[in-house]
Protein backbone atom coordinates (compact mmCIF):
# COMPACT_ATOMS: atom_id res chain seq x y z
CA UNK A 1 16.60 -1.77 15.58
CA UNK A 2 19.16 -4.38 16.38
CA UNK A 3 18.70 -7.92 14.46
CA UNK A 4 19.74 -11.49 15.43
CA UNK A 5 19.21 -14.68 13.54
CA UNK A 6 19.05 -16.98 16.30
CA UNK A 7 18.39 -19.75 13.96
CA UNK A 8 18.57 -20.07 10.36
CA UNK A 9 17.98 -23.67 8.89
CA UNK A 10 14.47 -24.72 7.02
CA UNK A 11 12.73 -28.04 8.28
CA UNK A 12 15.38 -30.75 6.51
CA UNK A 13 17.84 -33.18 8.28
CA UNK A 14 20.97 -30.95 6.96
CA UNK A 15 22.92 -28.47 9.33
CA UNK A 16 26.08 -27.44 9.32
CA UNK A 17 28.48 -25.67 12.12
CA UNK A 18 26.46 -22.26 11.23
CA UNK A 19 23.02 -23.47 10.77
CA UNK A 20 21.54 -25.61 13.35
CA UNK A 21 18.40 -24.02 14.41
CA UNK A 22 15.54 -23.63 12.45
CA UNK A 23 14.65 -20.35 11.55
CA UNK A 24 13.76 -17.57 14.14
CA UNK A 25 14.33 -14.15 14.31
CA UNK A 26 14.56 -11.90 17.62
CA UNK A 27 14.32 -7.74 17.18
CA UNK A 28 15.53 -5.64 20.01
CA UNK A 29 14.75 -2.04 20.44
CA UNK A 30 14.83 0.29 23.30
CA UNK A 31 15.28 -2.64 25.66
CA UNK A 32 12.14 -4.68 23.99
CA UNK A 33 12.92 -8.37 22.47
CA UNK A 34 10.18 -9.49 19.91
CA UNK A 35 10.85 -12.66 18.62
CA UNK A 36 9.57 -14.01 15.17
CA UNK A 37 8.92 -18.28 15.07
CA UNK A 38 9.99 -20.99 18.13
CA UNK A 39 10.25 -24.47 16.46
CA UNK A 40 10.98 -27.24 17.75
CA UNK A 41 14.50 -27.36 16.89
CA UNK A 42 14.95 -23.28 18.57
CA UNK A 43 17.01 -22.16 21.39
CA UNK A 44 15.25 -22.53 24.80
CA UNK A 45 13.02 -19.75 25.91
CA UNK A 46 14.07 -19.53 29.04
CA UNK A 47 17.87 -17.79 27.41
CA UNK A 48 16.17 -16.02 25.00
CA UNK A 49 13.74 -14.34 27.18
CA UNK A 50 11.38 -12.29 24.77
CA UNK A 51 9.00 -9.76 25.91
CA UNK A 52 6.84 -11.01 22.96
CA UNK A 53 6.55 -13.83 20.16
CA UNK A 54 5.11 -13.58 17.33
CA UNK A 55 4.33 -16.74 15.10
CA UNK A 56 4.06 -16.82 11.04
CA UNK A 57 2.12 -20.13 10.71
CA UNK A 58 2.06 -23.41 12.40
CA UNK A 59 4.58 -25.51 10.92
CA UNK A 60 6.58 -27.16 13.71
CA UNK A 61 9.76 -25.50 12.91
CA UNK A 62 8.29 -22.57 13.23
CA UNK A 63 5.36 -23.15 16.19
CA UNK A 64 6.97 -25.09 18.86
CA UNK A 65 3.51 -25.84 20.18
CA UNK A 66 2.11 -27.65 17.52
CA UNK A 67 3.95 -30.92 18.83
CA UNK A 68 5.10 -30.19 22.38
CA UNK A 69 4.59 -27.57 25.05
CA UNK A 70 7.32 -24.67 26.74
CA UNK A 71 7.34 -22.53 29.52
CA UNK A 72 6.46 -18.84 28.85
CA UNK A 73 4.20 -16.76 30.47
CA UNK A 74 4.32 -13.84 27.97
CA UNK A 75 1.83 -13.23 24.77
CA UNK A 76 2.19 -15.17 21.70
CA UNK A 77 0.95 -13.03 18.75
CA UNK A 78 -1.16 -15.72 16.20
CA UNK A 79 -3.69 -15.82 13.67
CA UNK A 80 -6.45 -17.87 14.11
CA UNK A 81 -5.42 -20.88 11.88
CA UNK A 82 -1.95 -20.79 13.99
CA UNK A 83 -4.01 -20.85 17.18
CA UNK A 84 -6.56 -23.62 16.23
CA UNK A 85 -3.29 -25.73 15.58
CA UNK A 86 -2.40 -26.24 18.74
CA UNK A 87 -3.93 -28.28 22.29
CA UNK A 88 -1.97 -26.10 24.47
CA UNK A 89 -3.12 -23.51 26.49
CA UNK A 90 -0.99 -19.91 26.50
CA UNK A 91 -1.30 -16.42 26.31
CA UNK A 92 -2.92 -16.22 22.55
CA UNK A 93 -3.24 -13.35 21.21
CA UNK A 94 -5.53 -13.03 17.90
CA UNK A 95 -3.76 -10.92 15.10
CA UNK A 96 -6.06 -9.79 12.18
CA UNK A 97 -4.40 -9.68 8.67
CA UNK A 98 -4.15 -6.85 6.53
CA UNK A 99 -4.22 -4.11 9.58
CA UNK A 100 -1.36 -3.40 11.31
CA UNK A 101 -0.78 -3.29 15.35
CA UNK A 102 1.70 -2.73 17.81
CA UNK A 103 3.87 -5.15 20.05
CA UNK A 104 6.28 -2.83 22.22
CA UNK A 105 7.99 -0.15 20.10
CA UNK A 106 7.05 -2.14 16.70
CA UNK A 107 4.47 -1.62 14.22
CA UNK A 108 4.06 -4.70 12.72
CA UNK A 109 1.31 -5.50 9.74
CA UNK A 110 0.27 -9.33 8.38
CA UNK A 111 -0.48 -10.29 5.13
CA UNK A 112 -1.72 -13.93 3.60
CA UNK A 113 1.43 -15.46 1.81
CA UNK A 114 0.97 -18.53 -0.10
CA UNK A 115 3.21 -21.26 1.06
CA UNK A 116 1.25 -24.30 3.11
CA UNK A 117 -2.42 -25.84 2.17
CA UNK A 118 -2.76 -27.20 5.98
CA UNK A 119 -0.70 -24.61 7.61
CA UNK A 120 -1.88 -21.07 6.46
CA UNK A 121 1.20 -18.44 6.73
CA UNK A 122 1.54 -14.59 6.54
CA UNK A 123 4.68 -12.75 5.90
CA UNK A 124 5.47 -9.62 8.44
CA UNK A 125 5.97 -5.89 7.38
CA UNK A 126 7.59 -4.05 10.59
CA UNK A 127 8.07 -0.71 11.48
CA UNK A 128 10.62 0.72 13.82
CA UNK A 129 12.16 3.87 12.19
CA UNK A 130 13.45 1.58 8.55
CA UNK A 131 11.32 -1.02 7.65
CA UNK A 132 11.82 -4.45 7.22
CA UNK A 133 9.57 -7.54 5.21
CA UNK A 134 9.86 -10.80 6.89
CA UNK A 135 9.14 -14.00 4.30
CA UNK A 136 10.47 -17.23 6.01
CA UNK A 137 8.27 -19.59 3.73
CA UNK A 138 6.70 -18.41 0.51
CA UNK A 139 5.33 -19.34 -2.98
CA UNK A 140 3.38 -16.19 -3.59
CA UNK A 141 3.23 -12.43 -1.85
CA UNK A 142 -0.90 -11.70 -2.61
CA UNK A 143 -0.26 -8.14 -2.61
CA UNK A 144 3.29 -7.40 -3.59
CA UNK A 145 2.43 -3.42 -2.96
CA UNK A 146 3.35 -4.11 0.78
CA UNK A 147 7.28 -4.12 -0.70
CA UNK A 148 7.04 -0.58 -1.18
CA UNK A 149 9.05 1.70 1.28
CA UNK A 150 11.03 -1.20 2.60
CA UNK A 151 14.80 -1.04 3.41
CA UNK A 152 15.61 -4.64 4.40
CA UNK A 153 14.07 -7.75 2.89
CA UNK A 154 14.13 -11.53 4.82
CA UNK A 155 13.08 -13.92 2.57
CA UNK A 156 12.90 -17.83 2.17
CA UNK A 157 15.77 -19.36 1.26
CA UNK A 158 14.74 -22.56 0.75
CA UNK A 159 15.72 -22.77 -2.43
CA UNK A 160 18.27 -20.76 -4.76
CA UNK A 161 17.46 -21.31 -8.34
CA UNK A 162 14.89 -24.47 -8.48
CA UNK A 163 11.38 -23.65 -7.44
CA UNK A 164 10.37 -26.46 -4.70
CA UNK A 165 6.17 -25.88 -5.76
CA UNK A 166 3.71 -28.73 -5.97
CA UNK A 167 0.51 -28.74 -6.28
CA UNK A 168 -2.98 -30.11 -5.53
CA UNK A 169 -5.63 -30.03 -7.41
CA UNK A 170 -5.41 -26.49 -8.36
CA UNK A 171 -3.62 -24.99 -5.55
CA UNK A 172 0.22 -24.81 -4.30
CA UNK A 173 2.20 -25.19 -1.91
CA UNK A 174 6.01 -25.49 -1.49
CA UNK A 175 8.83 -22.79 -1.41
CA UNK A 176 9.77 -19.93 -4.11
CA UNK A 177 12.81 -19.32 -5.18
CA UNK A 178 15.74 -16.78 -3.80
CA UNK A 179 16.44 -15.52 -7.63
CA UNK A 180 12.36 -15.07 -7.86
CA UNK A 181 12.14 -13.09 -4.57
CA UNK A 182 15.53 -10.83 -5.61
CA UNK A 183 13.19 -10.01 -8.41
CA UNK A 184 10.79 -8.81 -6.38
CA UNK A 185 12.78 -6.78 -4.65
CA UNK A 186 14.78 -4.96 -7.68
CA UNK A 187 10.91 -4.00 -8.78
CA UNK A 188 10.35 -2.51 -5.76
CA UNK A 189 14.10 -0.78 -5.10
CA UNK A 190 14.76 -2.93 -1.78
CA UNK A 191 18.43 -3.02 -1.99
CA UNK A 192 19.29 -4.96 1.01
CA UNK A 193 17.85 -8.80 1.09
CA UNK A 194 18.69 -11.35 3.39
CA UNK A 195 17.44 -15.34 3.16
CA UNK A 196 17.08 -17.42 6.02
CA UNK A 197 15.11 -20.48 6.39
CA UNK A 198 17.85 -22.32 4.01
CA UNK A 199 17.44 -25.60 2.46
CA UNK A 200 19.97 -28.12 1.15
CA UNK A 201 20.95 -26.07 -1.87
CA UNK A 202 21.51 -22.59 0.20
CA UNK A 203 23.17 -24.56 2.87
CA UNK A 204 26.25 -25.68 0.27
CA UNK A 205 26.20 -22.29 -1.51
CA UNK A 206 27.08 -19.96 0.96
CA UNK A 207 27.92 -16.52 0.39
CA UNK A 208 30.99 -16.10 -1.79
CA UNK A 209 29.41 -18.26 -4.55
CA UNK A 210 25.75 -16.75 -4.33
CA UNK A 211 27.42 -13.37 -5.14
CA UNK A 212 29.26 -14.92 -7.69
CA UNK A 213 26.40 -16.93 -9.43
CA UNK A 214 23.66 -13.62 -9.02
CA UNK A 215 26.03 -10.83 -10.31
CA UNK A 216 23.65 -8.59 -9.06
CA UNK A 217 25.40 -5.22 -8.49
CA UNK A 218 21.84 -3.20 -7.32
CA UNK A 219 21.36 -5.77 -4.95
CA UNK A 220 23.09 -6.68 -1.83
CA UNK A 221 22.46 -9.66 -0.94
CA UNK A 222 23.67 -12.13 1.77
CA UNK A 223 22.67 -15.38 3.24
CA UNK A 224 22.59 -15.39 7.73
CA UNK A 225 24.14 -17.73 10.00
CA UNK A 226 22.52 -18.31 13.50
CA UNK A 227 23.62 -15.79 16.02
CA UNK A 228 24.46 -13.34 12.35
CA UNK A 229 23.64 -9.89 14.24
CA UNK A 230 22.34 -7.18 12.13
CA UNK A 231 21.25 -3.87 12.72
CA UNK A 232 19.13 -2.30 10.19
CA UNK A 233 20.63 1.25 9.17
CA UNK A 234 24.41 -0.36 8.61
């Protein structure tokens, strides 16, 4: 299974030379493209040309069609919050949570992650011989047994050591942060984690200093750049 960040920059004004997309992941295997989020700020679909999308929640850098309509003719894998969030008309298709399903040679399953009160998100486990978890925005994982048996971690990297939560009345909303979600993973013996989605605070990091500043030696861990190719057994 053959990775590519095509964009990796959260929903702020910032970019830099590596990050001008917002975040969106395509997988490739045996000749099939799946590709995770389209935002509005995304590379045109037209180049890309996935066999399948499928959408975490309906935040505009993440659902192009919540504010303005593109060409494709192929499904668009949603849940039905995502798909009552838009007025245009493609091919939905309805994804329950908590069961998983197949799009092409993946097995994909999608959970209820805590991260938006008006834009309900899910985080991605997906199978394809090694497993991967895919967390672009996130407060909370509601069932953090889902980590187990997973070889590569994508988190939200919104944030590095300050936790951007607020809340209303009693419920949250905002972004967790990297060190939190490292955490996770160390509980769960996910060695390999990668953040995309990057705020203002990963953007001026960058890798050499988050290595220095985690001194995490069980962990490797590494922020992506759009176009950062990965394949998932190296």
């Amino acid at each position: 299974m053959k990775l590519k960040f095509l964009g990796t920059k959260g929903e702020i004004e910032e970019k830099t030379r590596k990050h001008k997309y917002h975040s969106s992941l395509l997988l490739e295997n045996k000749g099939f493209k799946l590709l995770i989020d389209h935002g509005l700020k995304s590379k045109k679909l037209s180049k890309i040309k996935p066999n399948a999308i499928l959408i975490t929640h309906a935040h505009p850098d993440h659902f192009i069609w919540v504010k303005k309509d593109e060409v494709y003719q192929g499904k668009i894998y949603v849940t039905r919050d995502t798909r009552r969030a838009t007025k245009f008309e493609k091919n939905f298709e309805i994804i329950k949570l908590n069961k998983w399903f197949k799009i092409g040679p993946f097995r994909i399953l999608a959970y209820r992650v805590i991260h938006s009160l008006i834009a309900p998100a899910v985080g991605l486990k997906i199978k394809n011989k090694k497993t991967i978890i895919y967390n672009p925005d996130i407060i909370v994982m509601k069932n953090k047994a889902v980590l187990k048996n997973v070889d590569l971690y994508i988190g939200d990297g919104s944030s590095f050591k300050s936790n951007l939560i607020r809340r209303k009345n009693d419920k949250l909303f905002g972004h967790t942060r990297m060190t939190t979600q490292i955490n996770w993973c160390k509980k769960y013996g996910i060695e390999k984690v990668i953040f995309t989605h990057l705020g203002k605070e990963a953007l001026a990091l960058g890798n050499k200093k988050l290595k220095k500043e985690l001194k995490e030696p069980n962990v490797n861990v590494m922020i992506a750049y759009d176009d950062m190719e990965y394949k998932i057994d190296s």
